[in-house]
PDB file of N, CA and C in Angstrom:
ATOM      1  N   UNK A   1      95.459  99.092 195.989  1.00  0.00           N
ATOM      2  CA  UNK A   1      96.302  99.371 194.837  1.00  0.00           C
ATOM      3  C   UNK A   1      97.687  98.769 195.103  1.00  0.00           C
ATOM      4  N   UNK A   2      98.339  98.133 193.998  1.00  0.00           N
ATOM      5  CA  UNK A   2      99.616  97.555 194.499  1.00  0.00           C
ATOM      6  C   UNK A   2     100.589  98.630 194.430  1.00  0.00           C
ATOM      7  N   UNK A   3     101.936  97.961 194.884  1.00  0.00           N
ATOM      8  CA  UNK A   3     103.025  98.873 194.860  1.00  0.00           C
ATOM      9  C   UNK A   3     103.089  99.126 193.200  1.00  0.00           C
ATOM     10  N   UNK A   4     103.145  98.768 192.180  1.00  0.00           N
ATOM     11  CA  UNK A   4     103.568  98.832 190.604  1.00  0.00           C
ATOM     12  C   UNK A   4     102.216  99.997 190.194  1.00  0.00           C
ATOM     13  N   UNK A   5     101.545  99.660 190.960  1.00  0.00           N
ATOM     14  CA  UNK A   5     100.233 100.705 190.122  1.00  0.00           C
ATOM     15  C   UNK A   5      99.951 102.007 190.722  1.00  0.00           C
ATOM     16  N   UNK A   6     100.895 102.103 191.996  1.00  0.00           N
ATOM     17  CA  UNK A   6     100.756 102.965 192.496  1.00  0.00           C
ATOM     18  C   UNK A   6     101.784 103.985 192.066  1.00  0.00           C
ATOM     19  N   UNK A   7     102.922 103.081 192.104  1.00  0.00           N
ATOM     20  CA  UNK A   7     104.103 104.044 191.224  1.00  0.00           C
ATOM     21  C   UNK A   7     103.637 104.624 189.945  1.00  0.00           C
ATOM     22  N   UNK A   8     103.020 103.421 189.143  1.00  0.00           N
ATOM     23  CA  UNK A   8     102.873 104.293 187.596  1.00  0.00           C
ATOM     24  C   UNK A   8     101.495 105.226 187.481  1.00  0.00           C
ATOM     25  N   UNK A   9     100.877 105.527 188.449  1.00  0.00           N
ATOM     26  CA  UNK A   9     100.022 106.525 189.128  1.00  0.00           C
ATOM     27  C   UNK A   9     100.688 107.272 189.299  1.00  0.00           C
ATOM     28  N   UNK A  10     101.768 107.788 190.191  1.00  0.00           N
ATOM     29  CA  UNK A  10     103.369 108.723 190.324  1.00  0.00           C
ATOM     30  C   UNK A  10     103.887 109.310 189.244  1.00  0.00           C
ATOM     31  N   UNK A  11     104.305 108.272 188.952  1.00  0.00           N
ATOM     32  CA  UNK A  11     104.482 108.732 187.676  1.00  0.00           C
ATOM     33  C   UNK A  11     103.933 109.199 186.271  1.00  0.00           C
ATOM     34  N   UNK A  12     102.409 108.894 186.154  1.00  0.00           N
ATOM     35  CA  UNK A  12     101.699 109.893 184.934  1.00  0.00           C
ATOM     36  C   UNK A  12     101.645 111.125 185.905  1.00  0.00           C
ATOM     37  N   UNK A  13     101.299 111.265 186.967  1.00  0.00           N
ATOM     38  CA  UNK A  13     100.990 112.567 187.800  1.00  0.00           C
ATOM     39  C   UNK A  13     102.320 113.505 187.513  1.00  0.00           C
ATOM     40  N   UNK A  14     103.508 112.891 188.118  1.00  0.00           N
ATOM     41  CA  UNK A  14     104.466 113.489 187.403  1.00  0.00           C
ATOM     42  C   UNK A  14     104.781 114.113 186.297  1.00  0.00           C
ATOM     43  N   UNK A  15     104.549 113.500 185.144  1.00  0.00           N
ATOM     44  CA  UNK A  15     104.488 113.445 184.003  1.00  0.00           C
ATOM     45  C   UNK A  15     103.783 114.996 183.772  1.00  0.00           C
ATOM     46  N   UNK A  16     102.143 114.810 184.050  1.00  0.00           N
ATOM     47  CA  UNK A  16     101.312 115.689 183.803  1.00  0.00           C
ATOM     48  C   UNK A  16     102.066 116.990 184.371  1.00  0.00           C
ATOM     49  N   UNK A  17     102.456 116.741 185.536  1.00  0.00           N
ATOM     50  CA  UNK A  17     103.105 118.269 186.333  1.00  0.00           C
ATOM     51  C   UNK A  17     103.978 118.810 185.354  1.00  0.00           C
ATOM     52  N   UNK A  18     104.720 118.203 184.942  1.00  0.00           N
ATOM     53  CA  UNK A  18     105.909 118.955 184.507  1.00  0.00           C
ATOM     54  C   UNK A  18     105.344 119.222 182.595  1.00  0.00           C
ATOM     55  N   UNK A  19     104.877 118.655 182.055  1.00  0.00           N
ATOM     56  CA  UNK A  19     103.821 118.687 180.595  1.00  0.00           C
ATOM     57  C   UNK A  19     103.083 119.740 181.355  1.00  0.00           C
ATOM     58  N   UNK A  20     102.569 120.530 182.287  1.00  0.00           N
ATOM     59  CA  UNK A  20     101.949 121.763 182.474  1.00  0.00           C
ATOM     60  C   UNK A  20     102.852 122.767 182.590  1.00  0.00           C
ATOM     61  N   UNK A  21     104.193 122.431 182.992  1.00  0.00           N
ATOM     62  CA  UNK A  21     105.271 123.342 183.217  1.00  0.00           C
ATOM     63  C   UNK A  21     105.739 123.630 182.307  1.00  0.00           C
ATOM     64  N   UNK A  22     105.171 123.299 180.898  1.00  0.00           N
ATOM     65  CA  UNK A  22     106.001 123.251 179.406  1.00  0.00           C
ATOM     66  C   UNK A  22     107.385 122.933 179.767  1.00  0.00           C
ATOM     67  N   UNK A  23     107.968 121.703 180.387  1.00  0.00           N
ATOM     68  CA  UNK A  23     108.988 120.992 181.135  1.00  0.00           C
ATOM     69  C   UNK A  23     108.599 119.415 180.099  1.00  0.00           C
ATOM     70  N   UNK A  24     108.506 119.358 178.640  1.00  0.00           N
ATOM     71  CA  UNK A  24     107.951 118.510 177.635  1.00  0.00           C
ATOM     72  C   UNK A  24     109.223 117.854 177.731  1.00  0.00           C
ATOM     73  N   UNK A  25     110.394 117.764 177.531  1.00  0.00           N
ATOM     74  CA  UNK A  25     111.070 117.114 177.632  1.00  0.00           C
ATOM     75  C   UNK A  25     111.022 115.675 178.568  1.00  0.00           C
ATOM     76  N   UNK A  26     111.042 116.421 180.020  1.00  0.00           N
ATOM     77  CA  UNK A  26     111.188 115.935 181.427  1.00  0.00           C
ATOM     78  C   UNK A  26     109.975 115.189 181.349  1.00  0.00           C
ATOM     79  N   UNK A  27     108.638 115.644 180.831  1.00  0.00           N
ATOM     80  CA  UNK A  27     107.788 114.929 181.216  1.00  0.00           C
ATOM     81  C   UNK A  27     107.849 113.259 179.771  1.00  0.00           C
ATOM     82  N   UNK A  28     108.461 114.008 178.864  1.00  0.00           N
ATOM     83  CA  UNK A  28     108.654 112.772 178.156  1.00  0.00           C
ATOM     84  C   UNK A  28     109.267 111.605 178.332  1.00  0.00           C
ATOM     85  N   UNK A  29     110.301 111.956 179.370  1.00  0.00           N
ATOM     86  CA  UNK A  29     111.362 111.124 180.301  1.00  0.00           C
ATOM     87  C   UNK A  29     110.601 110.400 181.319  1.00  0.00           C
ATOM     88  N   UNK A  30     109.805 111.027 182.272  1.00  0.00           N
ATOM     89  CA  UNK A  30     109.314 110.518 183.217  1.00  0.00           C
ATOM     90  C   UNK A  30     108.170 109.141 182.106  1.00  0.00           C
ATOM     91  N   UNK A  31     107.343 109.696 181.583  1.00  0.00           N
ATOM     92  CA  UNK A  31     106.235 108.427 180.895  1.00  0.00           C
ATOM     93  C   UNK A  31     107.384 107.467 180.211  1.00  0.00           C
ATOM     94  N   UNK A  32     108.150 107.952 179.694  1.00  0.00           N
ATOM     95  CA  UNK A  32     108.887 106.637 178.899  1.00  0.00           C
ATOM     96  C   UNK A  32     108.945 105.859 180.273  1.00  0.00           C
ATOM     97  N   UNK A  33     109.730 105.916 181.162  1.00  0.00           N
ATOM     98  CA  UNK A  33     109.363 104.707 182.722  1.00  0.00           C
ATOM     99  C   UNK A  33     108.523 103.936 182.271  1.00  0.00           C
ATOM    100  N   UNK A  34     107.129 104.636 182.641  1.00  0.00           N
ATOM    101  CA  UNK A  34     106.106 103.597 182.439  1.00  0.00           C
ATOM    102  C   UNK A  34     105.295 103.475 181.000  1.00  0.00           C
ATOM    103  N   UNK A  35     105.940 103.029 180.061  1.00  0.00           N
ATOM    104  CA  UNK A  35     105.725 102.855 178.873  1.00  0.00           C
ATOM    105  C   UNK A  35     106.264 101.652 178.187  1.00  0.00           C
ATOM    106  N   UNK A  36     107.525 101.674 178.718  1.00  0.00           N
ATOM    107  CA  UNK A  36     108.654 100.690 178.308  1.00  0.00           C
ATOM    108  C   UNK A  36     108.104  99.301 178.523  1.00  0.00           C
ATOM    109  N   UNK A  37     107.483  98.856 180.257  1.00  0.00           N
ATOM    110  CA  UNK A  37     106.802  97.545 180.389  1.00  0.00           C
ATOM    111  C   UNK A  37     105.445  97.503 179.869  1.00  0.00           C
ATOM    112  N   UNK A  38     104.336  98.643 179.368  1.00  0.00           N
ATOM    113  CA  UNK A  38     103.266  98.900 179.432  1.00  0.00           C
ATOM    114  C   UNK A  38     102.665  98.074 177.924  1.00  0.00           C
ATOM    115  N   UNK A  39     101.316  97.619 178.305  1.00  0.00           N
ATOM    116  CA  UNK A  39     100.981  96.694 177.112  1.00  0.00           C
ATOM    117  C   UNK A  39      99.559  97.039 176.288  1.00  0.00           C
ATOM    118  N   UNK A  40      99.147  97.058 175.478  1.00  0.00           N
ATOM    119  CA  UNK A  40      97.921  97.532 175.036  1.00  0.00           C
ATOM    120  C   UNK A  40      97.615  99.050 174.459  1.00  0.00           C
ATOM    121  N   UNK A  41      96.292  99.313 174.961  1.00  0.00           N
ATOM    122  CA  UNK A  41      95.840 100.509 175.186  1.00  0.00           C
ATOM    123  C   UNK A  41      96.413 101.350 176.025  1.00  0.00           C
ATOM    124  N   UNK A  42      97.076 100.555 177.159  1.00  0.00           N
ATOM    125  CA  UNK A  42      97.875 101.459 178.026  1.00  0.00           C
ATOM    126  C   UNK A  42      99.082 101.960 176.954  1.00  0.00           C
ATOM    127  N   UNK A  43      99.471 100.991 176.824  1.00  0.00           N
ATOM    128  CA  UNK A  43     100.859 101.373 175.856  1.00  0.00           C
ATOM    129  C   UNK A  43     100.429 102.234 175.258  1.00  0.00           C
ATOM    130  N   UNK A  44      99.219 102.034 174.142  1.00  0.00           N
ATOM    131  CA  UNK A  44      99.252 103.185 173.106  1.00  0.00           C
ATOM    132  C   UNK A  44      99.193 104.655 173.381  1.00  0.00           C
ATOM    133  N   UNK A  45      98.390 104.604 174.607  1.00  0.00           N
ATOM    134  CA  UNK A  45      97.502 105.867 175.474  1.00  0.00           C
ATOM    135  C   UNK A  45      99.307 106.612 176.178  1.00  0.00           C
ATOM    136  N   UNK A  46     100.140 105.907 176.742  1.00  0.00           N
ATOM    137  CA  UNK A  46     101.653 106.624 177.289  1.00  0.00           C
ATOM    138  C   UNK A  46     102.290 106.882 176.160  1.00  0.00           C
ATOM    139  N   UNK A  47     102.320 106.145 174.866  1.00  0.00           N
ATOM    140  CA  UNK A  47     102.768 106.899 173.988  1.00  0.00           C
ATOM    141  C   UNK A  47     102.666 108.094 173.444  1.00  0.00           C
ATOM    142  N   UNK A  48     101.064 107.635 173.249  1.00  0.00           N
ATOM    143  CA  UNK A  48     100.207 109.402 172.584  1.00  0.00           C
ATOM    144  C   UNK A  48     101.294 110.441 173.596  1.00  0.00           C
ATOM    145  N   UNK A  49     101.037 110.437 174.821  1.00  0.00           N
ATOM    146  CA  UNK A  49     101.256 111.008 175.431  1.00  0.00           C
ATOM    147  C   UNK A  49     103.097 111.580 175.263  1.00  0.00           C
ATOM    148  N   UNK A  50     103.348 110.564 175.305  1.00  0.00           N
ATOM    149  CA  UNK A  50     104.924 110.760 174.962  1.00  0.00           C
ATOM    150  C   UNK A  50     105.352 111.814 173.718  1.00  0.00           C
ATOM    151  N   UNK A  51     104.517 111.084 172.658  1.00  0.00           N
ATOM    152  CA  UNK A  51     104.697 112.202 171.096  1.00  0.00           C
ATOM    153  C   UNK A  51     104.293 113.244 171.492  1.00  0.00           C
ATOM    154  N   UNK A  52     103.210 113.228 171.940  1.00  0.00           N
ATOM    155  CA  UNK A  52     102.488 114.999 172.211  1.00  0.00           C
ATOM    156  C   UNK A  52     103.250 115.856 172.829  1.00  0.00           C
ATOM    157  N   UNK A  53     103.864 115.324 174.167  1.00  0.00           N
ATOM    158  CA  UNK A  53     105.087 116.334 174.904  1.00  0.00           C
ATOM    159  C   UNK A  53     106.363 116.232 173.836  1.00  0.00           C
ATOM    160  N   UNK A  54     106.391 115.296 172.817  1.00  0.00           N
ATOM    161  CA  UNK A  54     107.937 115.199 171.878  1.00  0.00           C
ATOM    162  C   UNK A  54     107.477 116.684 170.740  1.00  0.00           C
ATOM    163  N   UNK A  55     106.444 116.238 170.528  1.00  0.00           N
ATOM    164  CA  UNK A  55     106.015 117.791 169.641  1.00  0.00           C
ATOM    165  C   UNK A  55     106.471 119.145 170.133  1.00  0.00           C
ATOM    166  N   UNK A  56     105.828 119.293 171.627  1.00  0.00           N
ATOM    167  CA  UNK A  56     106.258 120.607 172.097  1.00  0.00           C
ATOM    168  C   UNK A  56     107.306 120.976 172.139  1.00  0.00           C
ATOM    169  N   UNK A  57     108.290 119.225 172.402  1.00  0.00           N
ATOM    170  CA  UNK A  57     109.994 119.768 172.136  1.00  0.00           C
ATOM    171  C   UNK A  57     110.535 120.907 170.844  1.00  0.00           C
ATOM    172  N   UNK A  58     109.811 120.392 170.365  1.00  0.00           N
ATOM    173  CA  UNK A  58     110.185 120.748 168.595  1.00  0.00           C
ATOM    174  C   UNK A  58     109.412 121.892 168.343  1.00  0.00           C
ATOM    175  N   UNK A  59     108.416 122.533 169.145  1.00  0.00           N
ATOM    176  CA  UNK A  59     107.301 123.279 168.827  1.00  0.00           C
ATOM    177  C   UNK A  59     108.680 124.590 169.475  1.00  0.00           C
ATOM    178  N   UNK A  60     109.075 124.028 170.954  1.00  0.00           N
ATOM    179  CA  UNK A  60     110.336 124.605 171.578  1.00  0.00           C
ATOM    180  C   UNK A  60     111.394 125.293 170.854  1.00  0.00           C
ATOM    181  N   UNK A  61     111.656 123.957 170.193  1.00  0.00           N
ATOM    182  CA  UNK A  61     113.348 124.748 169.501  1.00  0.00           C
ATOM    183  C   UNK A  61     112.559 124.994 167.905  1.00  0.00           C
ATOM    184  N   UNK A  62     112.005 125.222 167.624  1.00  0.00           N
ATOM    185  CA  UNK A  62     111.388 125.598 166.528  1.00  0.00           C
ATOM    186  C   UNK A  62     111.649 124.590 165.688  1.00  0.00           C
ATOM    187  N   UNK A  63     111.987 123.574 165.416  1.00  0.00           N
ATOM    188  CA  UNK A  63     112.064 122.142 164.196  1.00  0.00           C
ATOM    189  C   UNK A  63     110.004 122.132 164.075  1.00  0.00           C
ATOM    190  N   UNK A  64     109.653 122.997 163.207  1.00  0.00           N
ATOM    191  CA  UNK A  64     108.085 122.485 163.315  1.00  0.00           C
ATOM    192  C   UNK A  64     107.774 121.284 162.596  1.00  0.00           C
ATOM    193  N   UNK A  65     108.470 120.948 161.685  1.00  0.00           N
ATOM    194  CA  UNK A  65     108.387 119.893 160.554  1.00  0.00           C
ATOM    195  C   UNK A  65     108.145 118.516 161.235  1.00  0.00           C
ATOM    196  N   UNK A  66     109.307 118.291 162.689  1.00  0.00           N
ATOM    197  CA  UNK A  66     108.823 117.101 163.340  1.00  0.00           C
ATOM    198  C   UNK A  66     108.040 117.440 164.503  1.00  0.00           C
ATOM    199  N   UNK A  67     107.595 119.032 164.441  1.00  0.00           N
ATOM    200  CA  UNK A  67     106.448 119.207 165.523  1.00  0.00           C
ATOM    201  C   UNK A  67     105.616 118.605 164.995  1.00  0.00           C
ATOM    202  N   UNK A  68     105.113 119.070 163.225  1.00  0.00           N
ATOM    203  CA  UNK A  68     103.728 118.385 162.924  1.00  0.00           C
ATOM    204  C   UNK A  68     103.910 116.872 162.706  1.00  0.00           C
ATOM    205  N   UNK A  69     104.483 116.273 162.595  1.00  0.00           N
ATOM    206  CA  UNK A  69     105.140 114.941 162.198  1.00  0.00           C
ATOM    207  C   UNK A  69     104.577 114.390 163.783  1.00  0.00           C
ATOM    208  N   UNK A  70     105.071 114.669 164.919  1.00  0.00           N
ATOM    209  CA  UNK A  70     104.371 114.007 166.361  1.00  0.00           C
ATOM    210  C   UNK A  70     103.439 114.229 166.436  1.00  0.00           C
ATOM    211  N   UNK A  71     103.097 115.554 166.405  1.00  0.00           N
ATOM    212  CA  UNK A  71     101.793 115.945 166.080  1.00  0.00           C
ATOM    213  C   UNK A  71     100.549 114.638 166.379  1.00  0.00           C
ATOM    214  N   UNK A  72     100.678 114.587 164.626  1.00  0.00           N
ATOM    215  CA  UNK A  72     100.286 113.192 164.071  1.00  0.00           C
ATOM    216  C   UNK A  72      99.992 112.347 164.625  1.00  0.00           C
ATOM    217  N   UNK A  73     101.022 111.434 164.993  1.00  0.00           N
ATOM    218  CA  UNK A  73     101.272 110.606 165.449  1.00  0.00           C
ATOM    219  C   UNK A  73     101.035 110.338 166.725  1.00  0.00           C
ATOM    220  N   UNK A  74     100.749 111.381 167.616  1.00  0.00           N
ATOM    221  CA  UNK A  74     100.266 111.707 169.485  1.00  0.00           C
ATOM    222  C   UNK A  74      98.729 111.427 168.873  1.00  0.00           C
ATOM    223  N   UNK A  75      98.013 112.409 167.995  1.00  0.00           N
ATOM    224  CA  UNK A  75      96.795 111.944 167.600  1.00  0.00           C
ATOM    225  C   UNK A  75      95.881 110.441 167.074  1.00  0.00           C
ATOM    226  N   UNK A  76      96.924 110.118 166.440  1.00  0.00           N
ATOM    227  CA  UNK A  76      96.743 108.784 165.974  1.00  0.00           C
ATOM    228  C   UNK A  76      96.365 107.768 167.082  1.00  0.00           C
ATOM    229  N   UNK A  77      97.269 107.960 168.205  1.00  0.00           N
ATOM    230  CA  UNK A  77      97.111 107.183 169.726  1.00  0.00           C
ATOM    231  C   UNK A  77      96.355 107.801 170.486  1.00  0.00           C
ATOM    232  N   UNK A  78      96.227 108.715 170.712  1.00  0.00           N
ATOM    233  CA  UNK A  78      95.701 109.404 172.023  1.00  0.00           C
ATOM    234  C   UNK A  78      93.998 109.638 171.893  1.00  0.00           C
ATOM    235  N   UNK A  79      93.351 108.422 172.590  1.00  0.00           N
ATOM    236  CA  UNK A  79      91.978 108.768 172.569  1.00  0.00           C
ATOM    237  C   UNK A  79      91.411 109.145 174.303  1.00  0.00           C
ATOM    238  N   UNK A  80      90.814 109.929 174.132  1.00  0.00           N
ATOM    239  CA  UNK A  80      90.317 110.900 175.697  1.00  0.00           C
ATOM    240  C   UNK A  80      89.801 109.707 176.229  1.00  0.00           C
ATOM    241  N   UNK A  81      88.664 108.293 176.573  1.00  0.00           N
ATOM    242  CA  UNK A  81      88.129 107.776 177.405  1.00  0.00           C
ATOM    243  C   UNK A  81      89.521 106.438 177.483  1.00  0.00           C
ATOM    244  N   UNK A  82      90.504 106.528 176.451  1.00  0.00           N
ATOM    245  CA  UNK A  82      91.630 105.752 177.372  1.00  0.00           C
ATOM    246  C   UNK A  82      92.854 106.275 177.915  1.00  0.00           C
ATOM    247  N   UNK A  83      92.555 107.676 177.997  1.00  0.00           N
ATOM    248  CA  UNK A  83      93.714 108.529 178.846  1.00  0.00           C
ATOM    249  C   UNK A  83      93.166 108.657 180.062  1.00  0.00           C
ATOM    250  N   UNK A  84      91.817 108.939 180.032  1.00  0.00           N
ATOM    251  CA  UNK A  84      90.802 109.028 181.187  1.00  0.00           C
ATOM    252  C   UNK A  84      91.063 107.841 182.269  1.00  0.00           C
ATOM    253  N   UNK A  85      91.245 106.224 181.687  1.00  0.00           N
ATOM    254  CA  UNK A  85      91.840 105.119 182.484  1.00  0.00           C
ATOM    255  C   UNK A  85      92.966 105.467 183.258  1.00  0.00           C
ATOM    256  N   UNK A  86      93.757 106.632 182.490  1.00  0.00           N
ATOM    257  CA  UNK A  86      95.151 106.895 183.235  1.00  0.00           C
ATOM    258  C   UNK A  86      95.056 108.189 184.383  1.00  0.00           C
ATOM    259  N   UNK A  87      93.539 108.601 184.470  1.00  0.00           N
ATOM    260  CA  UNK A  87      93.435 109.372 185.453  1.00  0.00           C
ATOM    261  C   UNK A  87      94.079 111.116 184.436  1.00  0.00           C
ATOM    262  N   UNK A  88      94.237 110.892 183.286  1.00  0.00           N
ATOM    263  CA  UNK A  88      94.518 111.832 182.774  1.00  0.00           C
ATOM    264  C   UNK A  88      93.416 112.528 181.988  1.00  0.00           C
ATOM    265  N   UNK A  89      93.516 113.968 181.772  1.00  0.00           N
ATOM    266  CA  UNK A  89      92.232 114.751 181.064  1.00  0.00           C
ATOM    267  C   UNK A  89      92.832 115.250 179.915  1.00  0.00           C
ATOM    268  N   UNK A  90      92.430 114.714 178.577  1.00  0.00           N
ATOM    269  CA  UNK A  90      93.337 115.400 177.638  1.00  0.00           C
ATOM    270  C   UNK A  90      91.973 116.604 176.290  1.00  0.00           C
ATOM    271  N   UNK A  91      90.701 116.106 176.579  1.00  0.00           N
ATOM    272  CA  UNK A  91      90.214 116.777 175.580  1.00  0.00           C
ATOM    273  C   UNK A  91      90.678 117.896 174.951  1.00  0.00           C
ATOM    274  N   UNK A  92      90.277 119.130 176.080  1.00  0.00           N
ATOM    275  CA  UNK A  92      90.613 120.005 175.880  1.00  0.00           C
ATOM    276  C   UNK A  92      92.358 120.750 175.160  1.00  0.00           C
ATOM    277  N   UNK A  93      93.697 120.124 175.934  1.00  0.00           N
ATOM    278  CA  UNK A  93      94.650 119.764 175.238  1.00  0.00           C
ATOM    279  C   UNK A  93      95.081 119.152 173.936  1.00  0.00           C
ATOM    280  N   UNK A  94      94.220 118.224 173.462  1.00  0.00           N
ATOM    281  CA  UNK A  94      94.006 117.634 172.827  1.00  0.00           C
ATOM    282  C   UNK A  94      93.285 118.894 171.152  1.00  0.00           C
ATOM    283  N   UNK A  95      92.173 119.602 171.099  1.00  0.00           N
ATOM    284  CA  UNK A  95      92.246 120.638 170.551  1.00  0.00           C
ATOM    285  C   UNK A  95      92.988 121.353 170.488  1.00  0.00           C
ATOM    286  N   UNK A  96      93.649 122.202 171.072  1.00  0.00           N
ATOM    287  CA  UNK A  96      94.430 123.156 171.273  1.00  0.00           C
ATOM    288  C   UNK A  96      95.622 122.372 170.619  1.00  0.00           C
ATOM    289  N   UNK A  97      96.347 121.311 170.545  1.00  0.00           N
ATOM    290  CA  UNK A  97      97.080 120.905 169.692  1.00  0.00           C
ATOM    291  C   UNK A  97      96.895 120.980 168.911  1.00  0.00           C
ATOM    292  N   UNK A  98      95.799 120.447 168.454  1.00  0.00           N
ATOM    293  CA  UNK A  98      95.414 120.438 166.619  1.00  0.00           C
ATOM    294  C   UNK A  98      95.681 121.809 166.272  1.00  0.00           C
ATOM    295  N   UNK A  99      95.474 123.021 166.977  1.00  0.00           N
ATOM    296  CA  UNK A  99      95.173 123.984 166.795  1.00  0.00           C
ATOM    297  C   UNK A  99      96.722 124.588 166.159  1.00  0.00           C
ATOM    298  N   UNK A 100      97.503 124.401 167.084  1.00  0.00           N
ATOM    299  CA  UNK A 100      98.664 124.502 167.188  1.00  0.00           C
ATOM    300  C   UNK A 100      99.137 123.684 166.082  1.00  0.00           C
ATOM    301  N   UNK A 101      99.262 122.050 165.584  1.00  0.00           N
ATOM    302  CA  UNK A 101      99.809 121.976 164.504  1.00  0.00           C
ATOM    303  C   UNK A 101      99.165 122.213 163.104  1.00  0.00           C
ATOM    304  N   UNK A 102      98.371 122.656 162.827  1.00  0.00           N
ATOM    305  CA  UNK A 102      98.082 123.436 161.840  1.00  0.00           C
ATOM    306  C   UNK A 102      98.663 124.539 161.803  1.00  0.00           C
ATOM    307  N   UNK A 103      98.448 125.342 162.800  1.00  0.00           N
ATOM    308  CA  UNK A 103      99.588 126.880 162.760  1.00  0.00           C
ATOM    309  C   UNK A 103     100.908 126.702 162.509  1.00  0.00           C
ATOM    310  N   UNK A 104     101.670 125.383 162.843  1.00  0.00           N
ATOM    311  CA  UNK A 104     102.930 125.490 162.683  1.00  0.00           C
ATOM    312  C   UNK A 104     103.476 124.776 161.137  1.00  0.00           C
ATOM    313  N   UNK A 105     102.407 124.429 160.724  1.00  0.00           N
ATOM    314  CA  UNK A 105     102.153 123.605 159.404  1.00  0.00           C
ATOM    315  C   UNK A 105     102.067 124.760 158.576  1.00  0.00           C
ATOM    316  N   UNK A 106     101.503 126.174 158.572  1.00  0.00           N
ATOM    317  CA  UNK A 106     101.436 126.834 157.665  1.00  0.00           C
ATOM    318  C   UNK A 106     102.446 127.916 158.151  1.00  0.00           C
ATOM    319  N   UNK A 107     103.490 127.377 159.012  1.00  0.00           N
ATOM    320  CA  UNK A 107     104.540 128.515 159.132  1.00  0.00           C
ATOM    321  C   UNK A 107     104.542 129.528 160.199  1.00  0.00           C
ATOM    322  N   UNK A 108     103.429 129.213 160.980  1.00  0.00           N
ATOM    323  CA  UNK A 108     103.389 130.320 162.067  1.00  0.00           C
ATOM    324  C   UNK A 108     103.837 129.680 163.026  1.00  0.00           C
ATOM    325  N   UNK A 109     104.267 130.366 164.405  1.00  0.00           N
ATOM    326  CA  UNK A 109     104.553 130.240 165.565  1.00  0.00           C
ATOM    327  C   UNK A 109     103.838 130.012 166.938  1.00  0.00           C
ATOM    328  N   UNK A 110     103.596 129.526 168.045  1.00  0.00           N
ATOM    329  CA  UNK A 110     103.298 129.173 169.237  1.00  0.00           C
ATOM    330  C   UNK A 110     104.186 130.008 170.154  1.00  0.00           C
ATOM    331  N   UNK A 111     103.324 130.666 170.719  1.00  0.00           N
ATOM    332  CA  UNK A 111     103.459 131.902 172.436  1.00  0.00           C
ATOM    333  C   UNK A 111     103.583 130.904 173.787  1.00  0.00           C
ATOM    334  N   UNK A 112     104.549 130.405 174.465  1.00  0.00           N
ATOM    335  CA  UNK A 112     104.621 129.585 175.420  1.00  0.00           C
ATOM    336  C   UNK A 112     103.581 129.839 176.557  1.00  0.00           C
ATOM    337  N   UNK A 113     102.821 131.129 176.857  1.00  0.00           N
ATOM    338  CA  UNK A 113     101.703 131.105 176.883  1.00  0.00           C
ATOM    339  C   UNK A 113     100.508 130.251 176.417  1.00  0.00           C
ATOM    340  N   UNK A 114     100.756 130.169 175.418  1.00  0.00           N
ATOM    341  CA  UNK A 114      99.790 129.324 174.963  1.00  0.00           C
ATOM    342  C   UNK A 114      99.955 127.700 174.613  1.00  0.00           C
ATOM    343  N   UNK A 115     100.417 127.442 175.212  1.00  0.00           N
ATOM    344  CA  UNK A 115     100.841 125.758 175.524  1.00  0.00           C
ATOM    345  C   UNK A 115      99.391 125.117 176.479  1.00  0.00           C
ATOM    346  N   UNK A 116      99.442 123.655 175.952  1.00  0.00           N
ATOM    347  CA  UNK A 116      97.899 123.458 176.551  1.00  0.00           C
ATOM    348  C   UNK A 116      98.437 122.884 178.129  1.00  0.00           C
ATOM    349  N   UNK A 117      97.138 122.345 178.667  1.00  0.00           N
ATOM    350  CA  UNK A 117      97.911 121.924 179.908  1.00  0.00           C
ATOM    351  C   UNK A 117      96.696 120.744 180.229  1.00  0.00           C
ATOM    352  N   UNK A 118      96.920 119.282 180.580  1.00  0.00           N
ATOM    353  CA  UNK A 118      96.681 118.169 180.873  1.00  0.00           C
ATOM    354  C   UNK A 118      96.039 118.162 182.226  1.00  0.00           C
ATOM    355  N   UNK A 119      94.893 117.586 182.107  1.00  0.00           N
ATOM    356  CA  UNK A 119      93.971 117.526 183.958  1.00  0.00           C
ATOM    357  C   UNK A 119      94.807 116.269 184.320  1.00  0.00           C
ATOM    358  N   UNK A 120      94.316 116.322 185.482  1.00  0.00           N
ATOM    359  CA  UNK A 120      94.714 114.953 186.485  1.00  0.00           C
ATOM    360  C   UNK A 120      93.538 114.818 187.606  1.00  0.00           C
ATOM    361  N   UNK A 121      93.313 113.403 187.213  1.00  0.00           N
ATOM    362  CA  UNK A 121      92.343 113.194 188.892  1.00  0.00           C
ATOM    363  C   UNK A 121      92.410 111.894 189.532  1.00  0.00           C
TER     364      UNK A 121
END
């Protein structure tokens, strides 16, 4: 593995740690890194990823309007066998969002308890 692939290995791992810590911000910070040079499917797949932790921001301070708005838009990108390339596990997360922006779409609220949480392998 080279030095560049090993870092941006580091860094989704990162990423994932702190996106389990409901730390959505931080982990949105860390993937933008490796997003910025990233091309393709990769690109699209660090984005998803990016909106999805930008949602929780908003899911956070309660703005739900651009929770469901990333929402969206994390879905639109984020398919499970090319997150899987990134060593990332999102299915399950991946529901539990939906789940979540529908609830916040009809006005209800999210228990920080109940925040999903991203595999890694």
């Amino acid at each position: 593995m080279t030095d560049a692939a090993r870092e941006e290995q580091e860094l989704i791992a990162r990423g994932v740690s702190l996106f389990n810590e409901a730390q959505f911000f931080e982990a949105h910070e860390v993937w933008e890194e490796i997003w910025r040079p990233a091309t393709g499917e990769r690109r699209q797949t660090i984005q998803g990823l990016i909106q999805l932790a930008s949602a929780y921001v908003h899911v956070q301070r309660g703005t739900f309007s651009g929770g469901v708005r990333l929402f969206d838009k994390a879905f639109s990108r984020l398919d499970v066998e090319a997150a899987r390339l990134l060593h990332v596990e999102i299915a399950d997360a991946l529901t539990l969002a939906r789940e979540h922006r529908e609830r916040i779409a009809a006005g209800g609220e999210i228990e920080p308890r109940e925040y999903p949480r991203l595999g890694y392998n």
